[in-house]
C-alpha atoms as a PDB file:
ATOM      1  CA  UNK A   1      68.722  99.200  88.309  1.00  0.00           C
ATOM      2  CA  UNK A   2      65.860  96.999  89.928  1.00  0.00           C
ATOM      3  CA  UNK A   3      62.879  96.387  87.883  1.00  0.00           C
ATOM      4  CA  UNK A   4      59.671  94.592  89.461  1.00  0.00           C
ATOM      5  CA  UNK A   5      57.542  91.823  87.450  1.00  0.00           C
ATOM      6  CA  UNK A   6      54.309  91.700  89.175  1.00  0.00           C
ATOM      7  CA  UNK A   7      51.114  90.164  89.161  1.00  0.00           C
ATOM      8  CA  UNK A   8      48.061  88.625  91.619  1.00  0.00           C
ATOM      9  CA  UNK A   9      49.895  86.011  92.981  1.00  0.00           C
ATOM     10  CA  UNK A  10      53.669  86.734  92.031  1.00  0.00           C
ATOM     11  CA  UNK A  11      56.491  89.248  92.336  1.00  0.00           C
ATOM     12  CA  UNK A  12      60.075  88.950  90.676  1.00  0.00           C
ATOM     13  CA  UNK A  13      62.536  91.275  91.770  1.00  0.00           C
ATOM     14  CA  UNK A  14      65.343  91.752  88.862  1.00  0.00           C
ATOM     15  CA  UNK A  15      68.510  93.816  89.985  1.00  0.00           C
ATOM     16  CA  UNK A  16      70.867  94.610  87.208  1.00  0.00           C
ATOM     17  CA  UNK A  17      74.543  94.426  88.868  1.00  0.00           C
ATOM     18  CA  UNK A  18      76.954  95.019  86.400  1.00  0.00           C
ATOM     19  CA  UNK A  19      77.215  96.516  82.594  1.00  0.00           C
ATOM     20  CA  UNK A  20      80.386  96.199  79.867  1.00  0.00           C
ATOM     21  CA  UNK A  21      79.749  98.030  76.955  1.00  0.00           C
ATOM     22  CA  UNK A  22      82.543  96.368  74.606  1.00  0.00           C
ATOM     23  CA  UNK A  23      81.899  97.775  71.531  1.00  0.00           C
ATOM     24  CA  UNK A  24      78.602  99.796  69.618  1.00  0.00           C
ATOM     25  CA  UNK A  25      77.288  96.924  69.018  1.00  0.00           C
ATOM     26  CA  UNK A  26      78.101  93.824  71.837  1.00  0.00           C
ATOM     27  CA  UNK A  27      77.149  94.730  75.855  1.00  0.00           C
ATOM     28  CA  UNK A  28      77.803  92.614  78.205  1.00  0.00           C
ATOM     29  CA  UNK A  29      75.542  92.537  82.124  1.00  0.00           C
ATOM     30  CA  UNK A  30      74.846  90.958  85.210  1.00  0.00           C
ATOM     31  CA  UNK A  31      71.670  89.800  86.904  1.00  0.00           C
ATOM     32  CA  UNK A  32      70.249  88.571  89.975  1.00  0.00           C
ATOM     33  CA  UNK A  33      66.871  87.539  90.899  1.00  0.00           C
ATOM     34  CA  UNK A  34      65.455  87.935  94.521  1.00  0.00           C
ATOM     35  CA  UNK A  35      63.041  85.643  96.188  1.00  0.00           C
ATOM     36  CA  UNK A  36      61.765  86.328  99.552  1.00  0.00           C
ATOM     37  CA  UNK A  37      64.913  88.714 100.377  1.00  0.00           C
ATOM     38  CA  UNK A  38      67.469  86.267  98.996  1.00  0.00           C
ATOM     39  CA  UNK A  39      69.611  86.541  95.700  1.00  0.00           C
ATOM     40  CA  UNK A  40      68.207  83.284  93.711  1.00  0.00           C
ATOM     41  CA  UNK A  41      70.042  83.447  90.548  1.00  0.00           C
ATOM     42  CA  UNK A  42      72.890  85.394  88.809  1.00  0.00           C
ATOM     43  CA  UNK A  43      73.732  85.261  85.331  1.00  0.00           C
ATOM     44  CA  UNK A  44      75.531  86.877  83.117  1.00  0.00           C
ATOM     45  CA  UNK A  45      74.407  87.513  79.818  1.00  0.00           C
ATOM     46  CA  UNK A  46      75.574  89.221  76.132  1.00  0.00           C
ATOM     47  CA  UNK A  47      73.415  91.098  73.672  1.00  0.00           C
ATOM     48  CA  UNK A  48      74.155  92.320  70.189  1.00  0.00           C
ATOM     49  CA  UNK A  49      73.071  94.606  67.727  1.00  0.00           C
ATOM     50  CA  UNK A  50      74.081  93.448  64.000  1.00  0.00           C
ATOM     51  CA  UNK A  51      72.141  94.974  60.880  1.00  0.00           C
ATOM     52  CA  UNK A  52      68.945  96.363  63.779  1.00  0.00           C
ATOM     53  CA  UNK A  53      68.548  92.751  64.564  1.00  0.00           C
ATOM     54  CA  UNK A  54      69.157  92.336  68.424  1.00  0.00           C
ATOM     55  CA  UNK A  55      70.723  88.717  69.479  1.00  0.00           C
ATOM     56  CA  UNK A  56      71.124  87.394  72.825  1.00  0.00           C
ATOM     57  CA  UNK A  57      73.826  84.592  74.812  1.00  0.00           C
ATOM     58  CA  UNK A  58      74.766  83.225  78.139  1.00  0.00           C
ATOM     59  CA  UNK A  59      77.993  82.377  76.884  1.00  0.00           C
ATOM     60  CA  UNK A  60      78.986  84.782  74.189  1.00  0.00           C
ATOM     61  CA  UNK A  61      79.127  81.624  71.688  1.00  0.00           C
ATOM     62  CA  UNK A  62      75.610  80.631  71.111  1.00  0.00           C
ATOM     63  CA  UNK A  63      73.093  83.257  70.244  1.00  0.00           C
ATOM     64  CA  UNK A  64      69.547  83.494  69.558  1.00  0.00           C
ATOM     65  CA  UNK A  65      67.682  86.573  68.091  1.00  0.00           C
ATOM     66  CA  UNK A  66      64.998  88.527  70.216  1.00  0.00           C
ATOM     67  CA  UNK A  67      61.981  90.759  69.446  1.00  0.00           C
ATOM     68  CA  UNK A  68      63.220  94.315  69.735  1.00  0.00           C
ATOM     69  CA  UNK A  69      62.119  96.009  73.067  1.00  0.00           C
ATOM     70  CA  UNK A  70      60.665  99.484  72.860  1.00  0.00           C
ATOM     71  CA  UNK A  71      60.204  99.553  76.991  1.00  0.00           C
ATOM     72  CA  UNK A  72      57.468  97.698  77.351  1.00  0.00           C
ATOM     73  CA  UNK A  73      54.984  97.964  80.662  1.00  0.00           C
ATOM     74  CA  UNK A  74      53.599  94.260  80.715  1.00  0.00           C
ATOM     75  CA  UNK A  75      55.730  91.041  80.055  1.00  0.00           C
ATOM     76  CA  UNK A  76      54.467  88.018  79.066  1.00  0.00           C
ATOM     77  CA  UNK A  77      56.239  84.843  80.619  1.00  0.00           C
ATOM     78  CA  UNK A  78      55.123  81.187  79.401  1.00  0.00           C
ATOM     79  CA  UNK A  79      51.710  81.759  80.827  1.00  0.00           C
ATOM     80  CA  UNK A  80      52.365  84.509  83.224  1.00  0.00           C
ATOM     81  CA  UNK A  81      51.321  88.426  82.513  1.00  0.00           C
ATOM     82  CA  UNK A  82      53.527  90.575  84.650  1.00  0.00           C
ATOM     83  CA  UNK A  83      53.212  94.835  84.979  1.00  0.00           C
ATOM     84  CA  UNK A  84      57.154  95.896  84.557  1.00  0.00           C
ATOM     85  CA  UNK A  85      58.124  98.690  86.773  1.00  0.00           C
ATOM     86  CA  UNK A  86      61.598 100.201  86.060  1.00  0.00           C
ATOM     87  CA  UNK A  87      63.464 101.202  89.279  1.00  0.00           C
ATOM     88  CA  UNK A  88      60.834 101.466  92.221  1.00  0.00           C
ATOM     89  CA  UNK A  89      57.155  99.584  92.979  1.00  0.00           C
ATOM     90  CA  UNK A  90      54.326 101.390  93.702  1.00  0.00           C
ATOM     91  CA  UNK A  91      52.448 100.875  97.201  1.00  0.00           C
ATOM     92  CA  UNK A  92      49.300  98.711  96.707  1.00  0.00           C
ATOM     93  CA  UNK A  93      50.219  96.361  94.104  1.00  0.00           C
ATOM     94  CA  UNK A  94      51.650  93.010  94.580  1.00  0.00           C
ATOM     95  CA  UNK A  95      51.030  93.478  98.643  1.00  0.00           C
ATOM     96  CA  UNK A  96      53.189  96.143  98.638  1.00  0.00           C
ATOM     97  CA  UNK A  97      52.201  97.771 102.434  1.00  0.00           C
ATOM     98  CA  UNK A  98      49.305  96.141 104.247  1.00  0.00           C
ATOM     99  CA  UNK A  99      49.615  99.602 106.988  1.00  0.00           C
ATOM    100  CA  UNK A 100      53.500 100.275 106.692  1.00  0.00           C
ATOM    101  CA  UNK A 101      55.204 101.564 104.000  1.00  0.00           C
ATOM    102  CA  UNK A 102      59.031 100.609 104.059  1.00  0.00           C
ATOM    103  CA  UNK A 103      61.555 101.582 101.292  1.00  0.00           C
ATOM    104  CA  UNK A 104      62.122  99.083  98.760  1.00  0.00           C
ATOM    105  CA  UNK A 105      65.240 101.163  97.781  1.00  0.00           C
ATOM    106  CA  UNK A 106      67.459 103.787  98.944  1.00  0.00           C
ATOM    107  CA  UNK A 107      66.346 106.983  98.269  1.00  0.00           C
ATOM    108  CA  UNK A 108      65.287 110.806  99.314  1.00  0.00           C
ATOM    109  CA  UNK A 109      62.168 112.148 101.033  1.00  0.00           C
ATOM    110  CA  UNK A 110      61.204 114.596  98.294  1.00  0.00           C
ATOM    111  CA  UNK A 111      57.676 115.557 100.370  1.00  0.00           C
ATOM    112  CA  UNK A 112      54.996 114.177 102.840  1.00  0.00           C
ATOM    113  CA  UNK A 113      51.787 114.909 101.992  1.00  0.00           C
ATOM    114  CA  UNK A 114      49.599 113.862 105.329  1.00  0.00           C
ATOM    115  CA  UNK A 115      50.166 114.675 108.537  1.00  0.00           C
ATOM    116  CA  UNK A 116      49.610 111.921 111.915  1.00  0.00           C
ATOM    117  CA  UNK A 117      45.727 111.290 112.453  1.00  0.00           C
ATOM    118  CA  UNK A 118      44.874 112.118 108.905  1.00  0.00           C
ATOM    119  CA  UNK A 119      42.273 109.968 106.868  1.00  0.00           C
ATOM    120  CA  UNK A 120      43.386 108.346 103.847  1.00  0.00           C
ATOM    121  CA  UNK A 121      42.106 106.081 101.208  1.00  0.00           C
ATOM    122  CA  UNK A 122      43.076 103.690  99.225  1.00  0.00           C
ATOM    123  CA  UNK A 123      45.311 105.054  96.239  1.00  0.00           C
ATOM    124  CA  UNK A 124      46.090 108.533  98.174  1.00  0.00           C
ATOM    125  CA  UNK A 125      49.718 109.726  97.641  1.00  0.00           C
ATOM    126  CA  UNK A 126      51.229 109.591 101.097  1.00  0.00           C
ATOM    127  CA  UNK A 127      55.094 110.534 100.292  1.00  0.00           C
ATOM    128  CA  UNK A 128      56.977 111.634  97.130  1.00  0.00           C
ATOM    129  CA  UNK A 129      60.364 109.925  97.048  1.00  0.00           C
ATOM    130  CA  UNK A 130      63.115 109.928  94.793  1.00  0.00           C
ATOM    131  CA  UNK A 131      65.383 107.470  93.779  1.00  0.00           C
ATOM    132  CA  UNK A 132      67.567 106.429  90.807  1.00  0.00           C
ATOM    133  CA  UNK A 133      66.826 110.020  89.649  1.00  0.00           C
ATOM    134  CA  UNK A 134      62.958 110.145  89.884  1.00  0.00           C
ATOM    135  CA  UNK A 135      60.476 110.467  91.936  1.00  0.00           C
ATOM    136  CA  UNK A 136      57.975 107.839  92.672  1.00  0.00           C
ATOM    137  CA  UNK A 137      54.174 108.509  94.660  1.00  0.00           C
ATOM    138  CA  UNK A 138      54.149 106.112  97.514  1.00  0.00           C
ATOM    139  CA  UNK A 139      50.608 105.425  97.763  1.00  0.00           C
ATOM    140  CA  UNK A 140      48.921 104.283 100.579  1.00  0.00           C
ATOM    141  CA  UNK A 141      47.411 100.866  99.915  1.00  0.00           C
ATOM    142  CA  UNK A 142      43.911 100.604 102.250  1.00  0.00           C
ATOM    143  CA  UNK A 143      41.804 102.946 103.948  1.00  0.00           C
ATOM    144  CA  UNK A 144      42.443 104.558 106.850  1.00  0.00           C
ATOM    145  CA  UNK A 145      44.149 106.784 109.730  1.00  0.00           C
ATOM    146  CA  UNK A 146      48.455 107.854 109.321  1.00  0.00           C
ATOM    147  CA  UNK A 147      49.205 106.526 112.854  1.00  0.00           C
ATOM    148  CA  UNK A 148      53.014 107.448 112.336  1.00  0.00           C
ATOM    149  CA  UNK A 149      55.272 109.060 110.464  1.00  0.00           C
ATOM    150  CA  UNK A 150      59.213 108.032 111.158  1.00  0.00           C
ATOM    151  CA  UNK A 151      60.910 110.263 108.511  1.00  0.00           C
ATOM    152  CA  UNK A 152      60.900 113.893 107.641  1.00  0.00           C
ATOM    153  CA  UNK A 153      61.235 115.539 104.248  1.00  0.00           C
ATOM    154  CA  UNK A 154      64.921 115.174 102.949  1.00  0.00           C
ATOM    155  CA  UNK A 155      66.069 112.105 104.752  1.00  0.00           C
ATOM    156  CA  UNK A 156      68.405 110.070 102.617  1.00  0.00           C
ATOM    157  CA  UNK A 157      66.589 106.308 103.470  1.00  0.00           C
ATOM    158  CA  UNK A 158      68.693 102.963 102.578  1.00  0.00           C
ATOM    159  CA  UNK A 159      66.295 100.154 101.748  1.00  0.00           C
ATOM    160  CA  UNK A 160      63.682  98.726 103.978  1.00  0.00           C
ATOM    161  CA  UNK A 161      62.886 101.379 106.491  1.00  0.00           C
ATOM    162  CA  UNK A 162      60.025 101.951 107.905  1.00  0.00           C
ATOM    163  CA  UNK A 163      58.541 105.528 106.378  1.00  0.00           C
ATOM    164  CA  UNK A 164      54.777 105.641 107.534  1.00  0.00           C
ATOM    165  CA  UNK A 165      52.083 103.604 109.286  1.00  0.00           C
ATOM    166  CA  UNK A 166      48.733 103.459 108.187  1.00  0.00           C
ATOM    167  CA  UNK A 167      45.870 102.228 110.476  1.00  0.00           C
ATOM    168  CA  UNK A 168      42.965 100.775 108.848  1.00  0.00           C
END
Protein backbone atom coordinates (compact mmCIF):
# COMPACT_ATOMS: atom_id res chain seq x y z
CA UNK A 1 0.00 0.00 0.00
CA UNK A 2 1.44 3.63 -0.64
CA UNK A 3 0.79 6.15 1.94
CA UNK A 4 1.74 9.99 1.31
CA UNK A 5 3.38 12.30 4.17
CA UNK A 6 2.77 15.74 3.05
CA UNK A 7 3.23 19.15 3.90
CA UNK A 8 4.12 22.96 2.34
CA UNK A 9 7.35 22.24 1.29
CA UNK A 10 7.68 18.30 1.44
CA UNK A 11 6.23 15.04 0.17
CA UNK A 12 7.35 11.39 1.26
CA UNK A 13 6.09 8.69 -0.68
CA UNK A 14 6.05 5.30 1.57
CA UNK A 15 5.25 2.02 -0.45
CA UNK A 16 4.80 -1.01 1.68
CA UNK A 17 6.35 -4.05 -0.47
CA UNK A 18 6.15 -7.00 1.40
CA UNK A 19 4.24 -8.47 4.71
CA UNK A 20 5.09 -11.95 6.90
CA UNK A 21 2.73 -12.47 9.43
CA UNK A 22 4.78 -15.15 11.59
CA UNK A 23 2.79 -15.59 14.37
CA UNK A 24 -0.41 -13.45 16.32
CA UNK A 25 1.79 -11.57 17.71
CA UNK A 26 5.39 -10.89 15.51
CA UNK A 27 4.86 -9.38 11.60
CA UNK A 28 7.41 -8.91 9.67
CA UNK A 29 7.40 -5.93 6.27
CA UNK A 30 9.14 -4.18 3.74
CA UNK A 31 9.52 -0.53 2.86
CA UNK A 32 10.71 1.80 0.38
CA UNK A 33 10.79 5.45 0.25
CA UNK A 34 10.54 7.45 -3.10
CA UNK A 35 12.21 10.69 -3.84
CA UNK A 36 11.69 12.43 -7.02
CA UNK A 37 10.54 9.01 -8.82
CA UNK A 38 13.41 6.97 -7.39
CA UNK A 39 13.30 4.18 -4.61
CA UNK A 40 15.63 5.95 -1.78
CA UNK A 41 15.55 3.50 0.94
CA UNK A 42 14.32 -0.07 1.75
CA UNK A 43 14.17 -1.57 5.00
CA UNK A 44 12.86 -4.17 6.51
CA UNK A 45 11.41 -4.00 9.73
CA UNK A 46 9.60 -6.35 12.74
CA UNK A 47 6.80 -5.36 15.07
CA UNK A 48 5.34 -7.13 18.05
CA UNK A 49 2.48 -7.26 20.12
CA UNK A 50 3.30 -8.70 23.79
CA UNK A 51 0.80 -7.96 26.79
CA UNK A 52 -1.04 -4.72 24.22
CA UNK A 53 2.35 -3.20 24.28
CA UNK A 54 3.52 -2.83 20.55
CA UNK A 55 7.56 -3.09 20.04
CA UNK A 56 9.44 -2.39 17.03
CA UNK A 57 13.21 -3.74 15.27
CA UNK A 58 15.29 -3.54 12.20
CA UNK A 59 16.88 -6.61 13.07
CA UNK A 60 14.51 -8.77 15.00
CA UNK A 61 17.14 -8.59 18.05
CA UNK A 62 16.91 -5.14 19.38
CA UNK A 63 13.54 -3.68 20.07
CA UNK A 64 12.12 -0.56 21.25
CA UNK A 65 8.43 0.04 22.32
CA UNK A 66 6.10 2.49 20.29
CA UNK A 67 2.97 4.55 21.05
CA UNK A 68 0.05 2.49 19.82
CA UNK A 69 -1.37 3.78 16.43
CA UNK A 70 -5.11 4.16 16.13
CA UNK A 71 -4.68 5.47 12.21
CA UNK A 72 -3.72 8.61 12.69
CA UNK A 73 -4.22 11.58 9.84
CA UNK A 74 -1.15 13.90 10.79
CA UNK A 75 2.42 12.62 11.76
CA UNK A 76 4.72 14.41 13.55
CA UNK A 77 8.49 13.94 12.44
CA UNK A 78 11.39 15.72 14.56
CA UNK A 79 10.03 19.07 13.61
CA UNK A 80 8.02 18.23 10.61
CA UNK A 81 3.91 18.00 10.65
CA UNK A 82 2.89 15.81 7.78
CA UNK A 83 -1.16 15.02 6.62
CA UNK A 84 -1.01 10.94 6.17
CA UNK A 85 -3.00 9.75 3.29
CA UNK A 86 -3.47 5.93 3.10
CA UNK A 87 -3.34 4.60 -0.51
CA UNK A 88 -3.94 7.63 -2.98
CA UNK A 89 -3.18 11.76 -2.73
CA UNK A 90 -5.63 14.08 -3.35
CA UNK A 91 -5.18 16.73 -6.32
CA UNK A 92 -4.19 20.16 -4.88
CA UNK A 93 -2.10 19.38 -2.02
CA UNK A 94 1.56 19.04 -2.01
CA UNK A 95 1.55 20.37 -5.93
CA UNK A 96 -0.29 17.62 -6.83
CA UNK A 97 -1.54 18.93 -10.67
CA UNK A 98 -0.61 22.48 -11.61
CA UNK A 99 -3.35 21.84 -15.03
CA UNK A 100 -2.84 17.95 -15.51
CA UNK A 101 -3.94 15.42 -13.46
CA UNK A 102 -1.87 12.10 -13.93
CA UNK A 103 -2.43 8.87 -11.87
CA UNK A 104 -0.30 8.47 -9.00
CA UNK A 105 -1.45 4.77 -8.99
CA UNK A 106 -3.06 2.23 -11.02
CA UNK A 107 -6.51 2.27 -10.86
CA UNK A 108 -10.26 2.45 -12.50
CA UNK A 109 -12.21 5.39 -13.94
CA UNK A 110 -15.23 5.04 -11.66
CA UNK A 111 -16.89 8.54 -13.30
CA UNK A 112 -16.04 11.96 -14.96
CA UNK A 113 -17.84 14.59 -13.78
CA UNK A 114 -17.01 17.64 -16.43
CA UNK A 115 -17.10 17.58 -19.78
CA UNK A 116 -14.17 19.57 -22.37
CA UNK A 117 -14.68 23.50 -22.14
CA UNK A 118 -16.26 23.32 -18.75
CA UNK A 119 -15.35 25.90 -15.92
CA UNK A 120 -13.95 24.64 -12.84
CA UNK A 121 -12.62 25.89 -9.62
CA UNK A 122 -10.39 25.20 -7.36
CA UNK A 123 -11.44 22.09 -5.12
CA UNK A 124 -14.18 20.84 -7.85
CA UNK A 125 -14.27 17.00 -8.16
CA UNK A 126 -13.15 16.36 -11.71
CA UNK A 127 -12.97 12.30 -11.75
CA UNK A 128 -13.92 9.56 -9.24
CA UNK A 129 -11.29 6.82 -9.34
CA UNK A 130 -10.80 3.76 -7.61
CA UNK A 131 -7.95 2.07 -6.48
CA UNK A 132 -6.76 -0.33 -3.74
CA UNK A 133 -10.54 -0.86 -3.26
CA UNK A 134 -11.80 2.79 -2.89
CA UNK A 135 -12.55 5.47 -4.54
CA UNK A 136 -10.73 8.69 -4.30
CA UNK A 137 -12.22 12.50 -5.75
CA UNK A 138 -9.54 13.79 -7.99
CA UNK A 139 -9.94 17.35 -7.52
CA UNK A 140 -8.95 19.85 -9.73
CA UNK A 141 -6.30 22.04 -8.12
CA UNK A 142 -6.77 25.90 -9.76
CA UNK A 143 -9.35 27.61 -11.55
CA UNK A 144 -10.22 27.20 -14.79
CA UNK A 145 -11.35 25.62 -18.31
CA UNK A 146 -11.10 21.20 -18.83
CA UNK A 147 -9.08 21.61 -22.08
CA UNK A 148 -8.86 17.68 -22.39
CA UNK A 149 -9.97 14.72 -21.28
CA UNK A 150 -7.69 11.45 -22.37
CA UNK A 151 -9.68 8.68 -20.55
CA UNK A 152 -13.22 7.52 -20.48
CA UNK A 153 -15.19 6.04 -17.60
CA UNK A 154 -13.92 2.40 -16.87
CA UNK A 155 -10.41 2.54 -18.14
CA UNK A 156 -8.11 0.44 -16.03
CA UNK A 157 -5.00 3.34 -15.77
CA UNK A 158 -1.35 2.08 -14.55
CA UNK A 159 0.43 4.91 -12.77
CA UNK A 160 1.31 8.23 -14.20
CA UNK A 161 -1.04 8.80 -17.06
CA UNK A 162 -2.23 11.63 -18.08
CA UNK A 163 -6.28 11.73 -17.12
CA UNK A 164 -7.36 15.48 -17.66
CA UNK A 165 -6.00 18.93 -18.49
CA UNK A 166 -7.06 21.88 -16.86
CA UNK A 167 -6.43 25.39 -18.35
CA UNK A 168 -6.20 28.16 -16.01
Amino acid sequence: MRTYLINDNEEVIVDLTRTKVHDHSLVEFDFSTLKEGERNLHETMWLRKLCGQYFISKDNKTWKKIPRQDLPSRVVNVDKVYSLFRGYKPSGLGGADAGELLTKMPGKVVKINVEVGQPVKAGETLIILEAMKMENEIKSGIDGTVKAIHVKEGDALEENVLMLEVEA
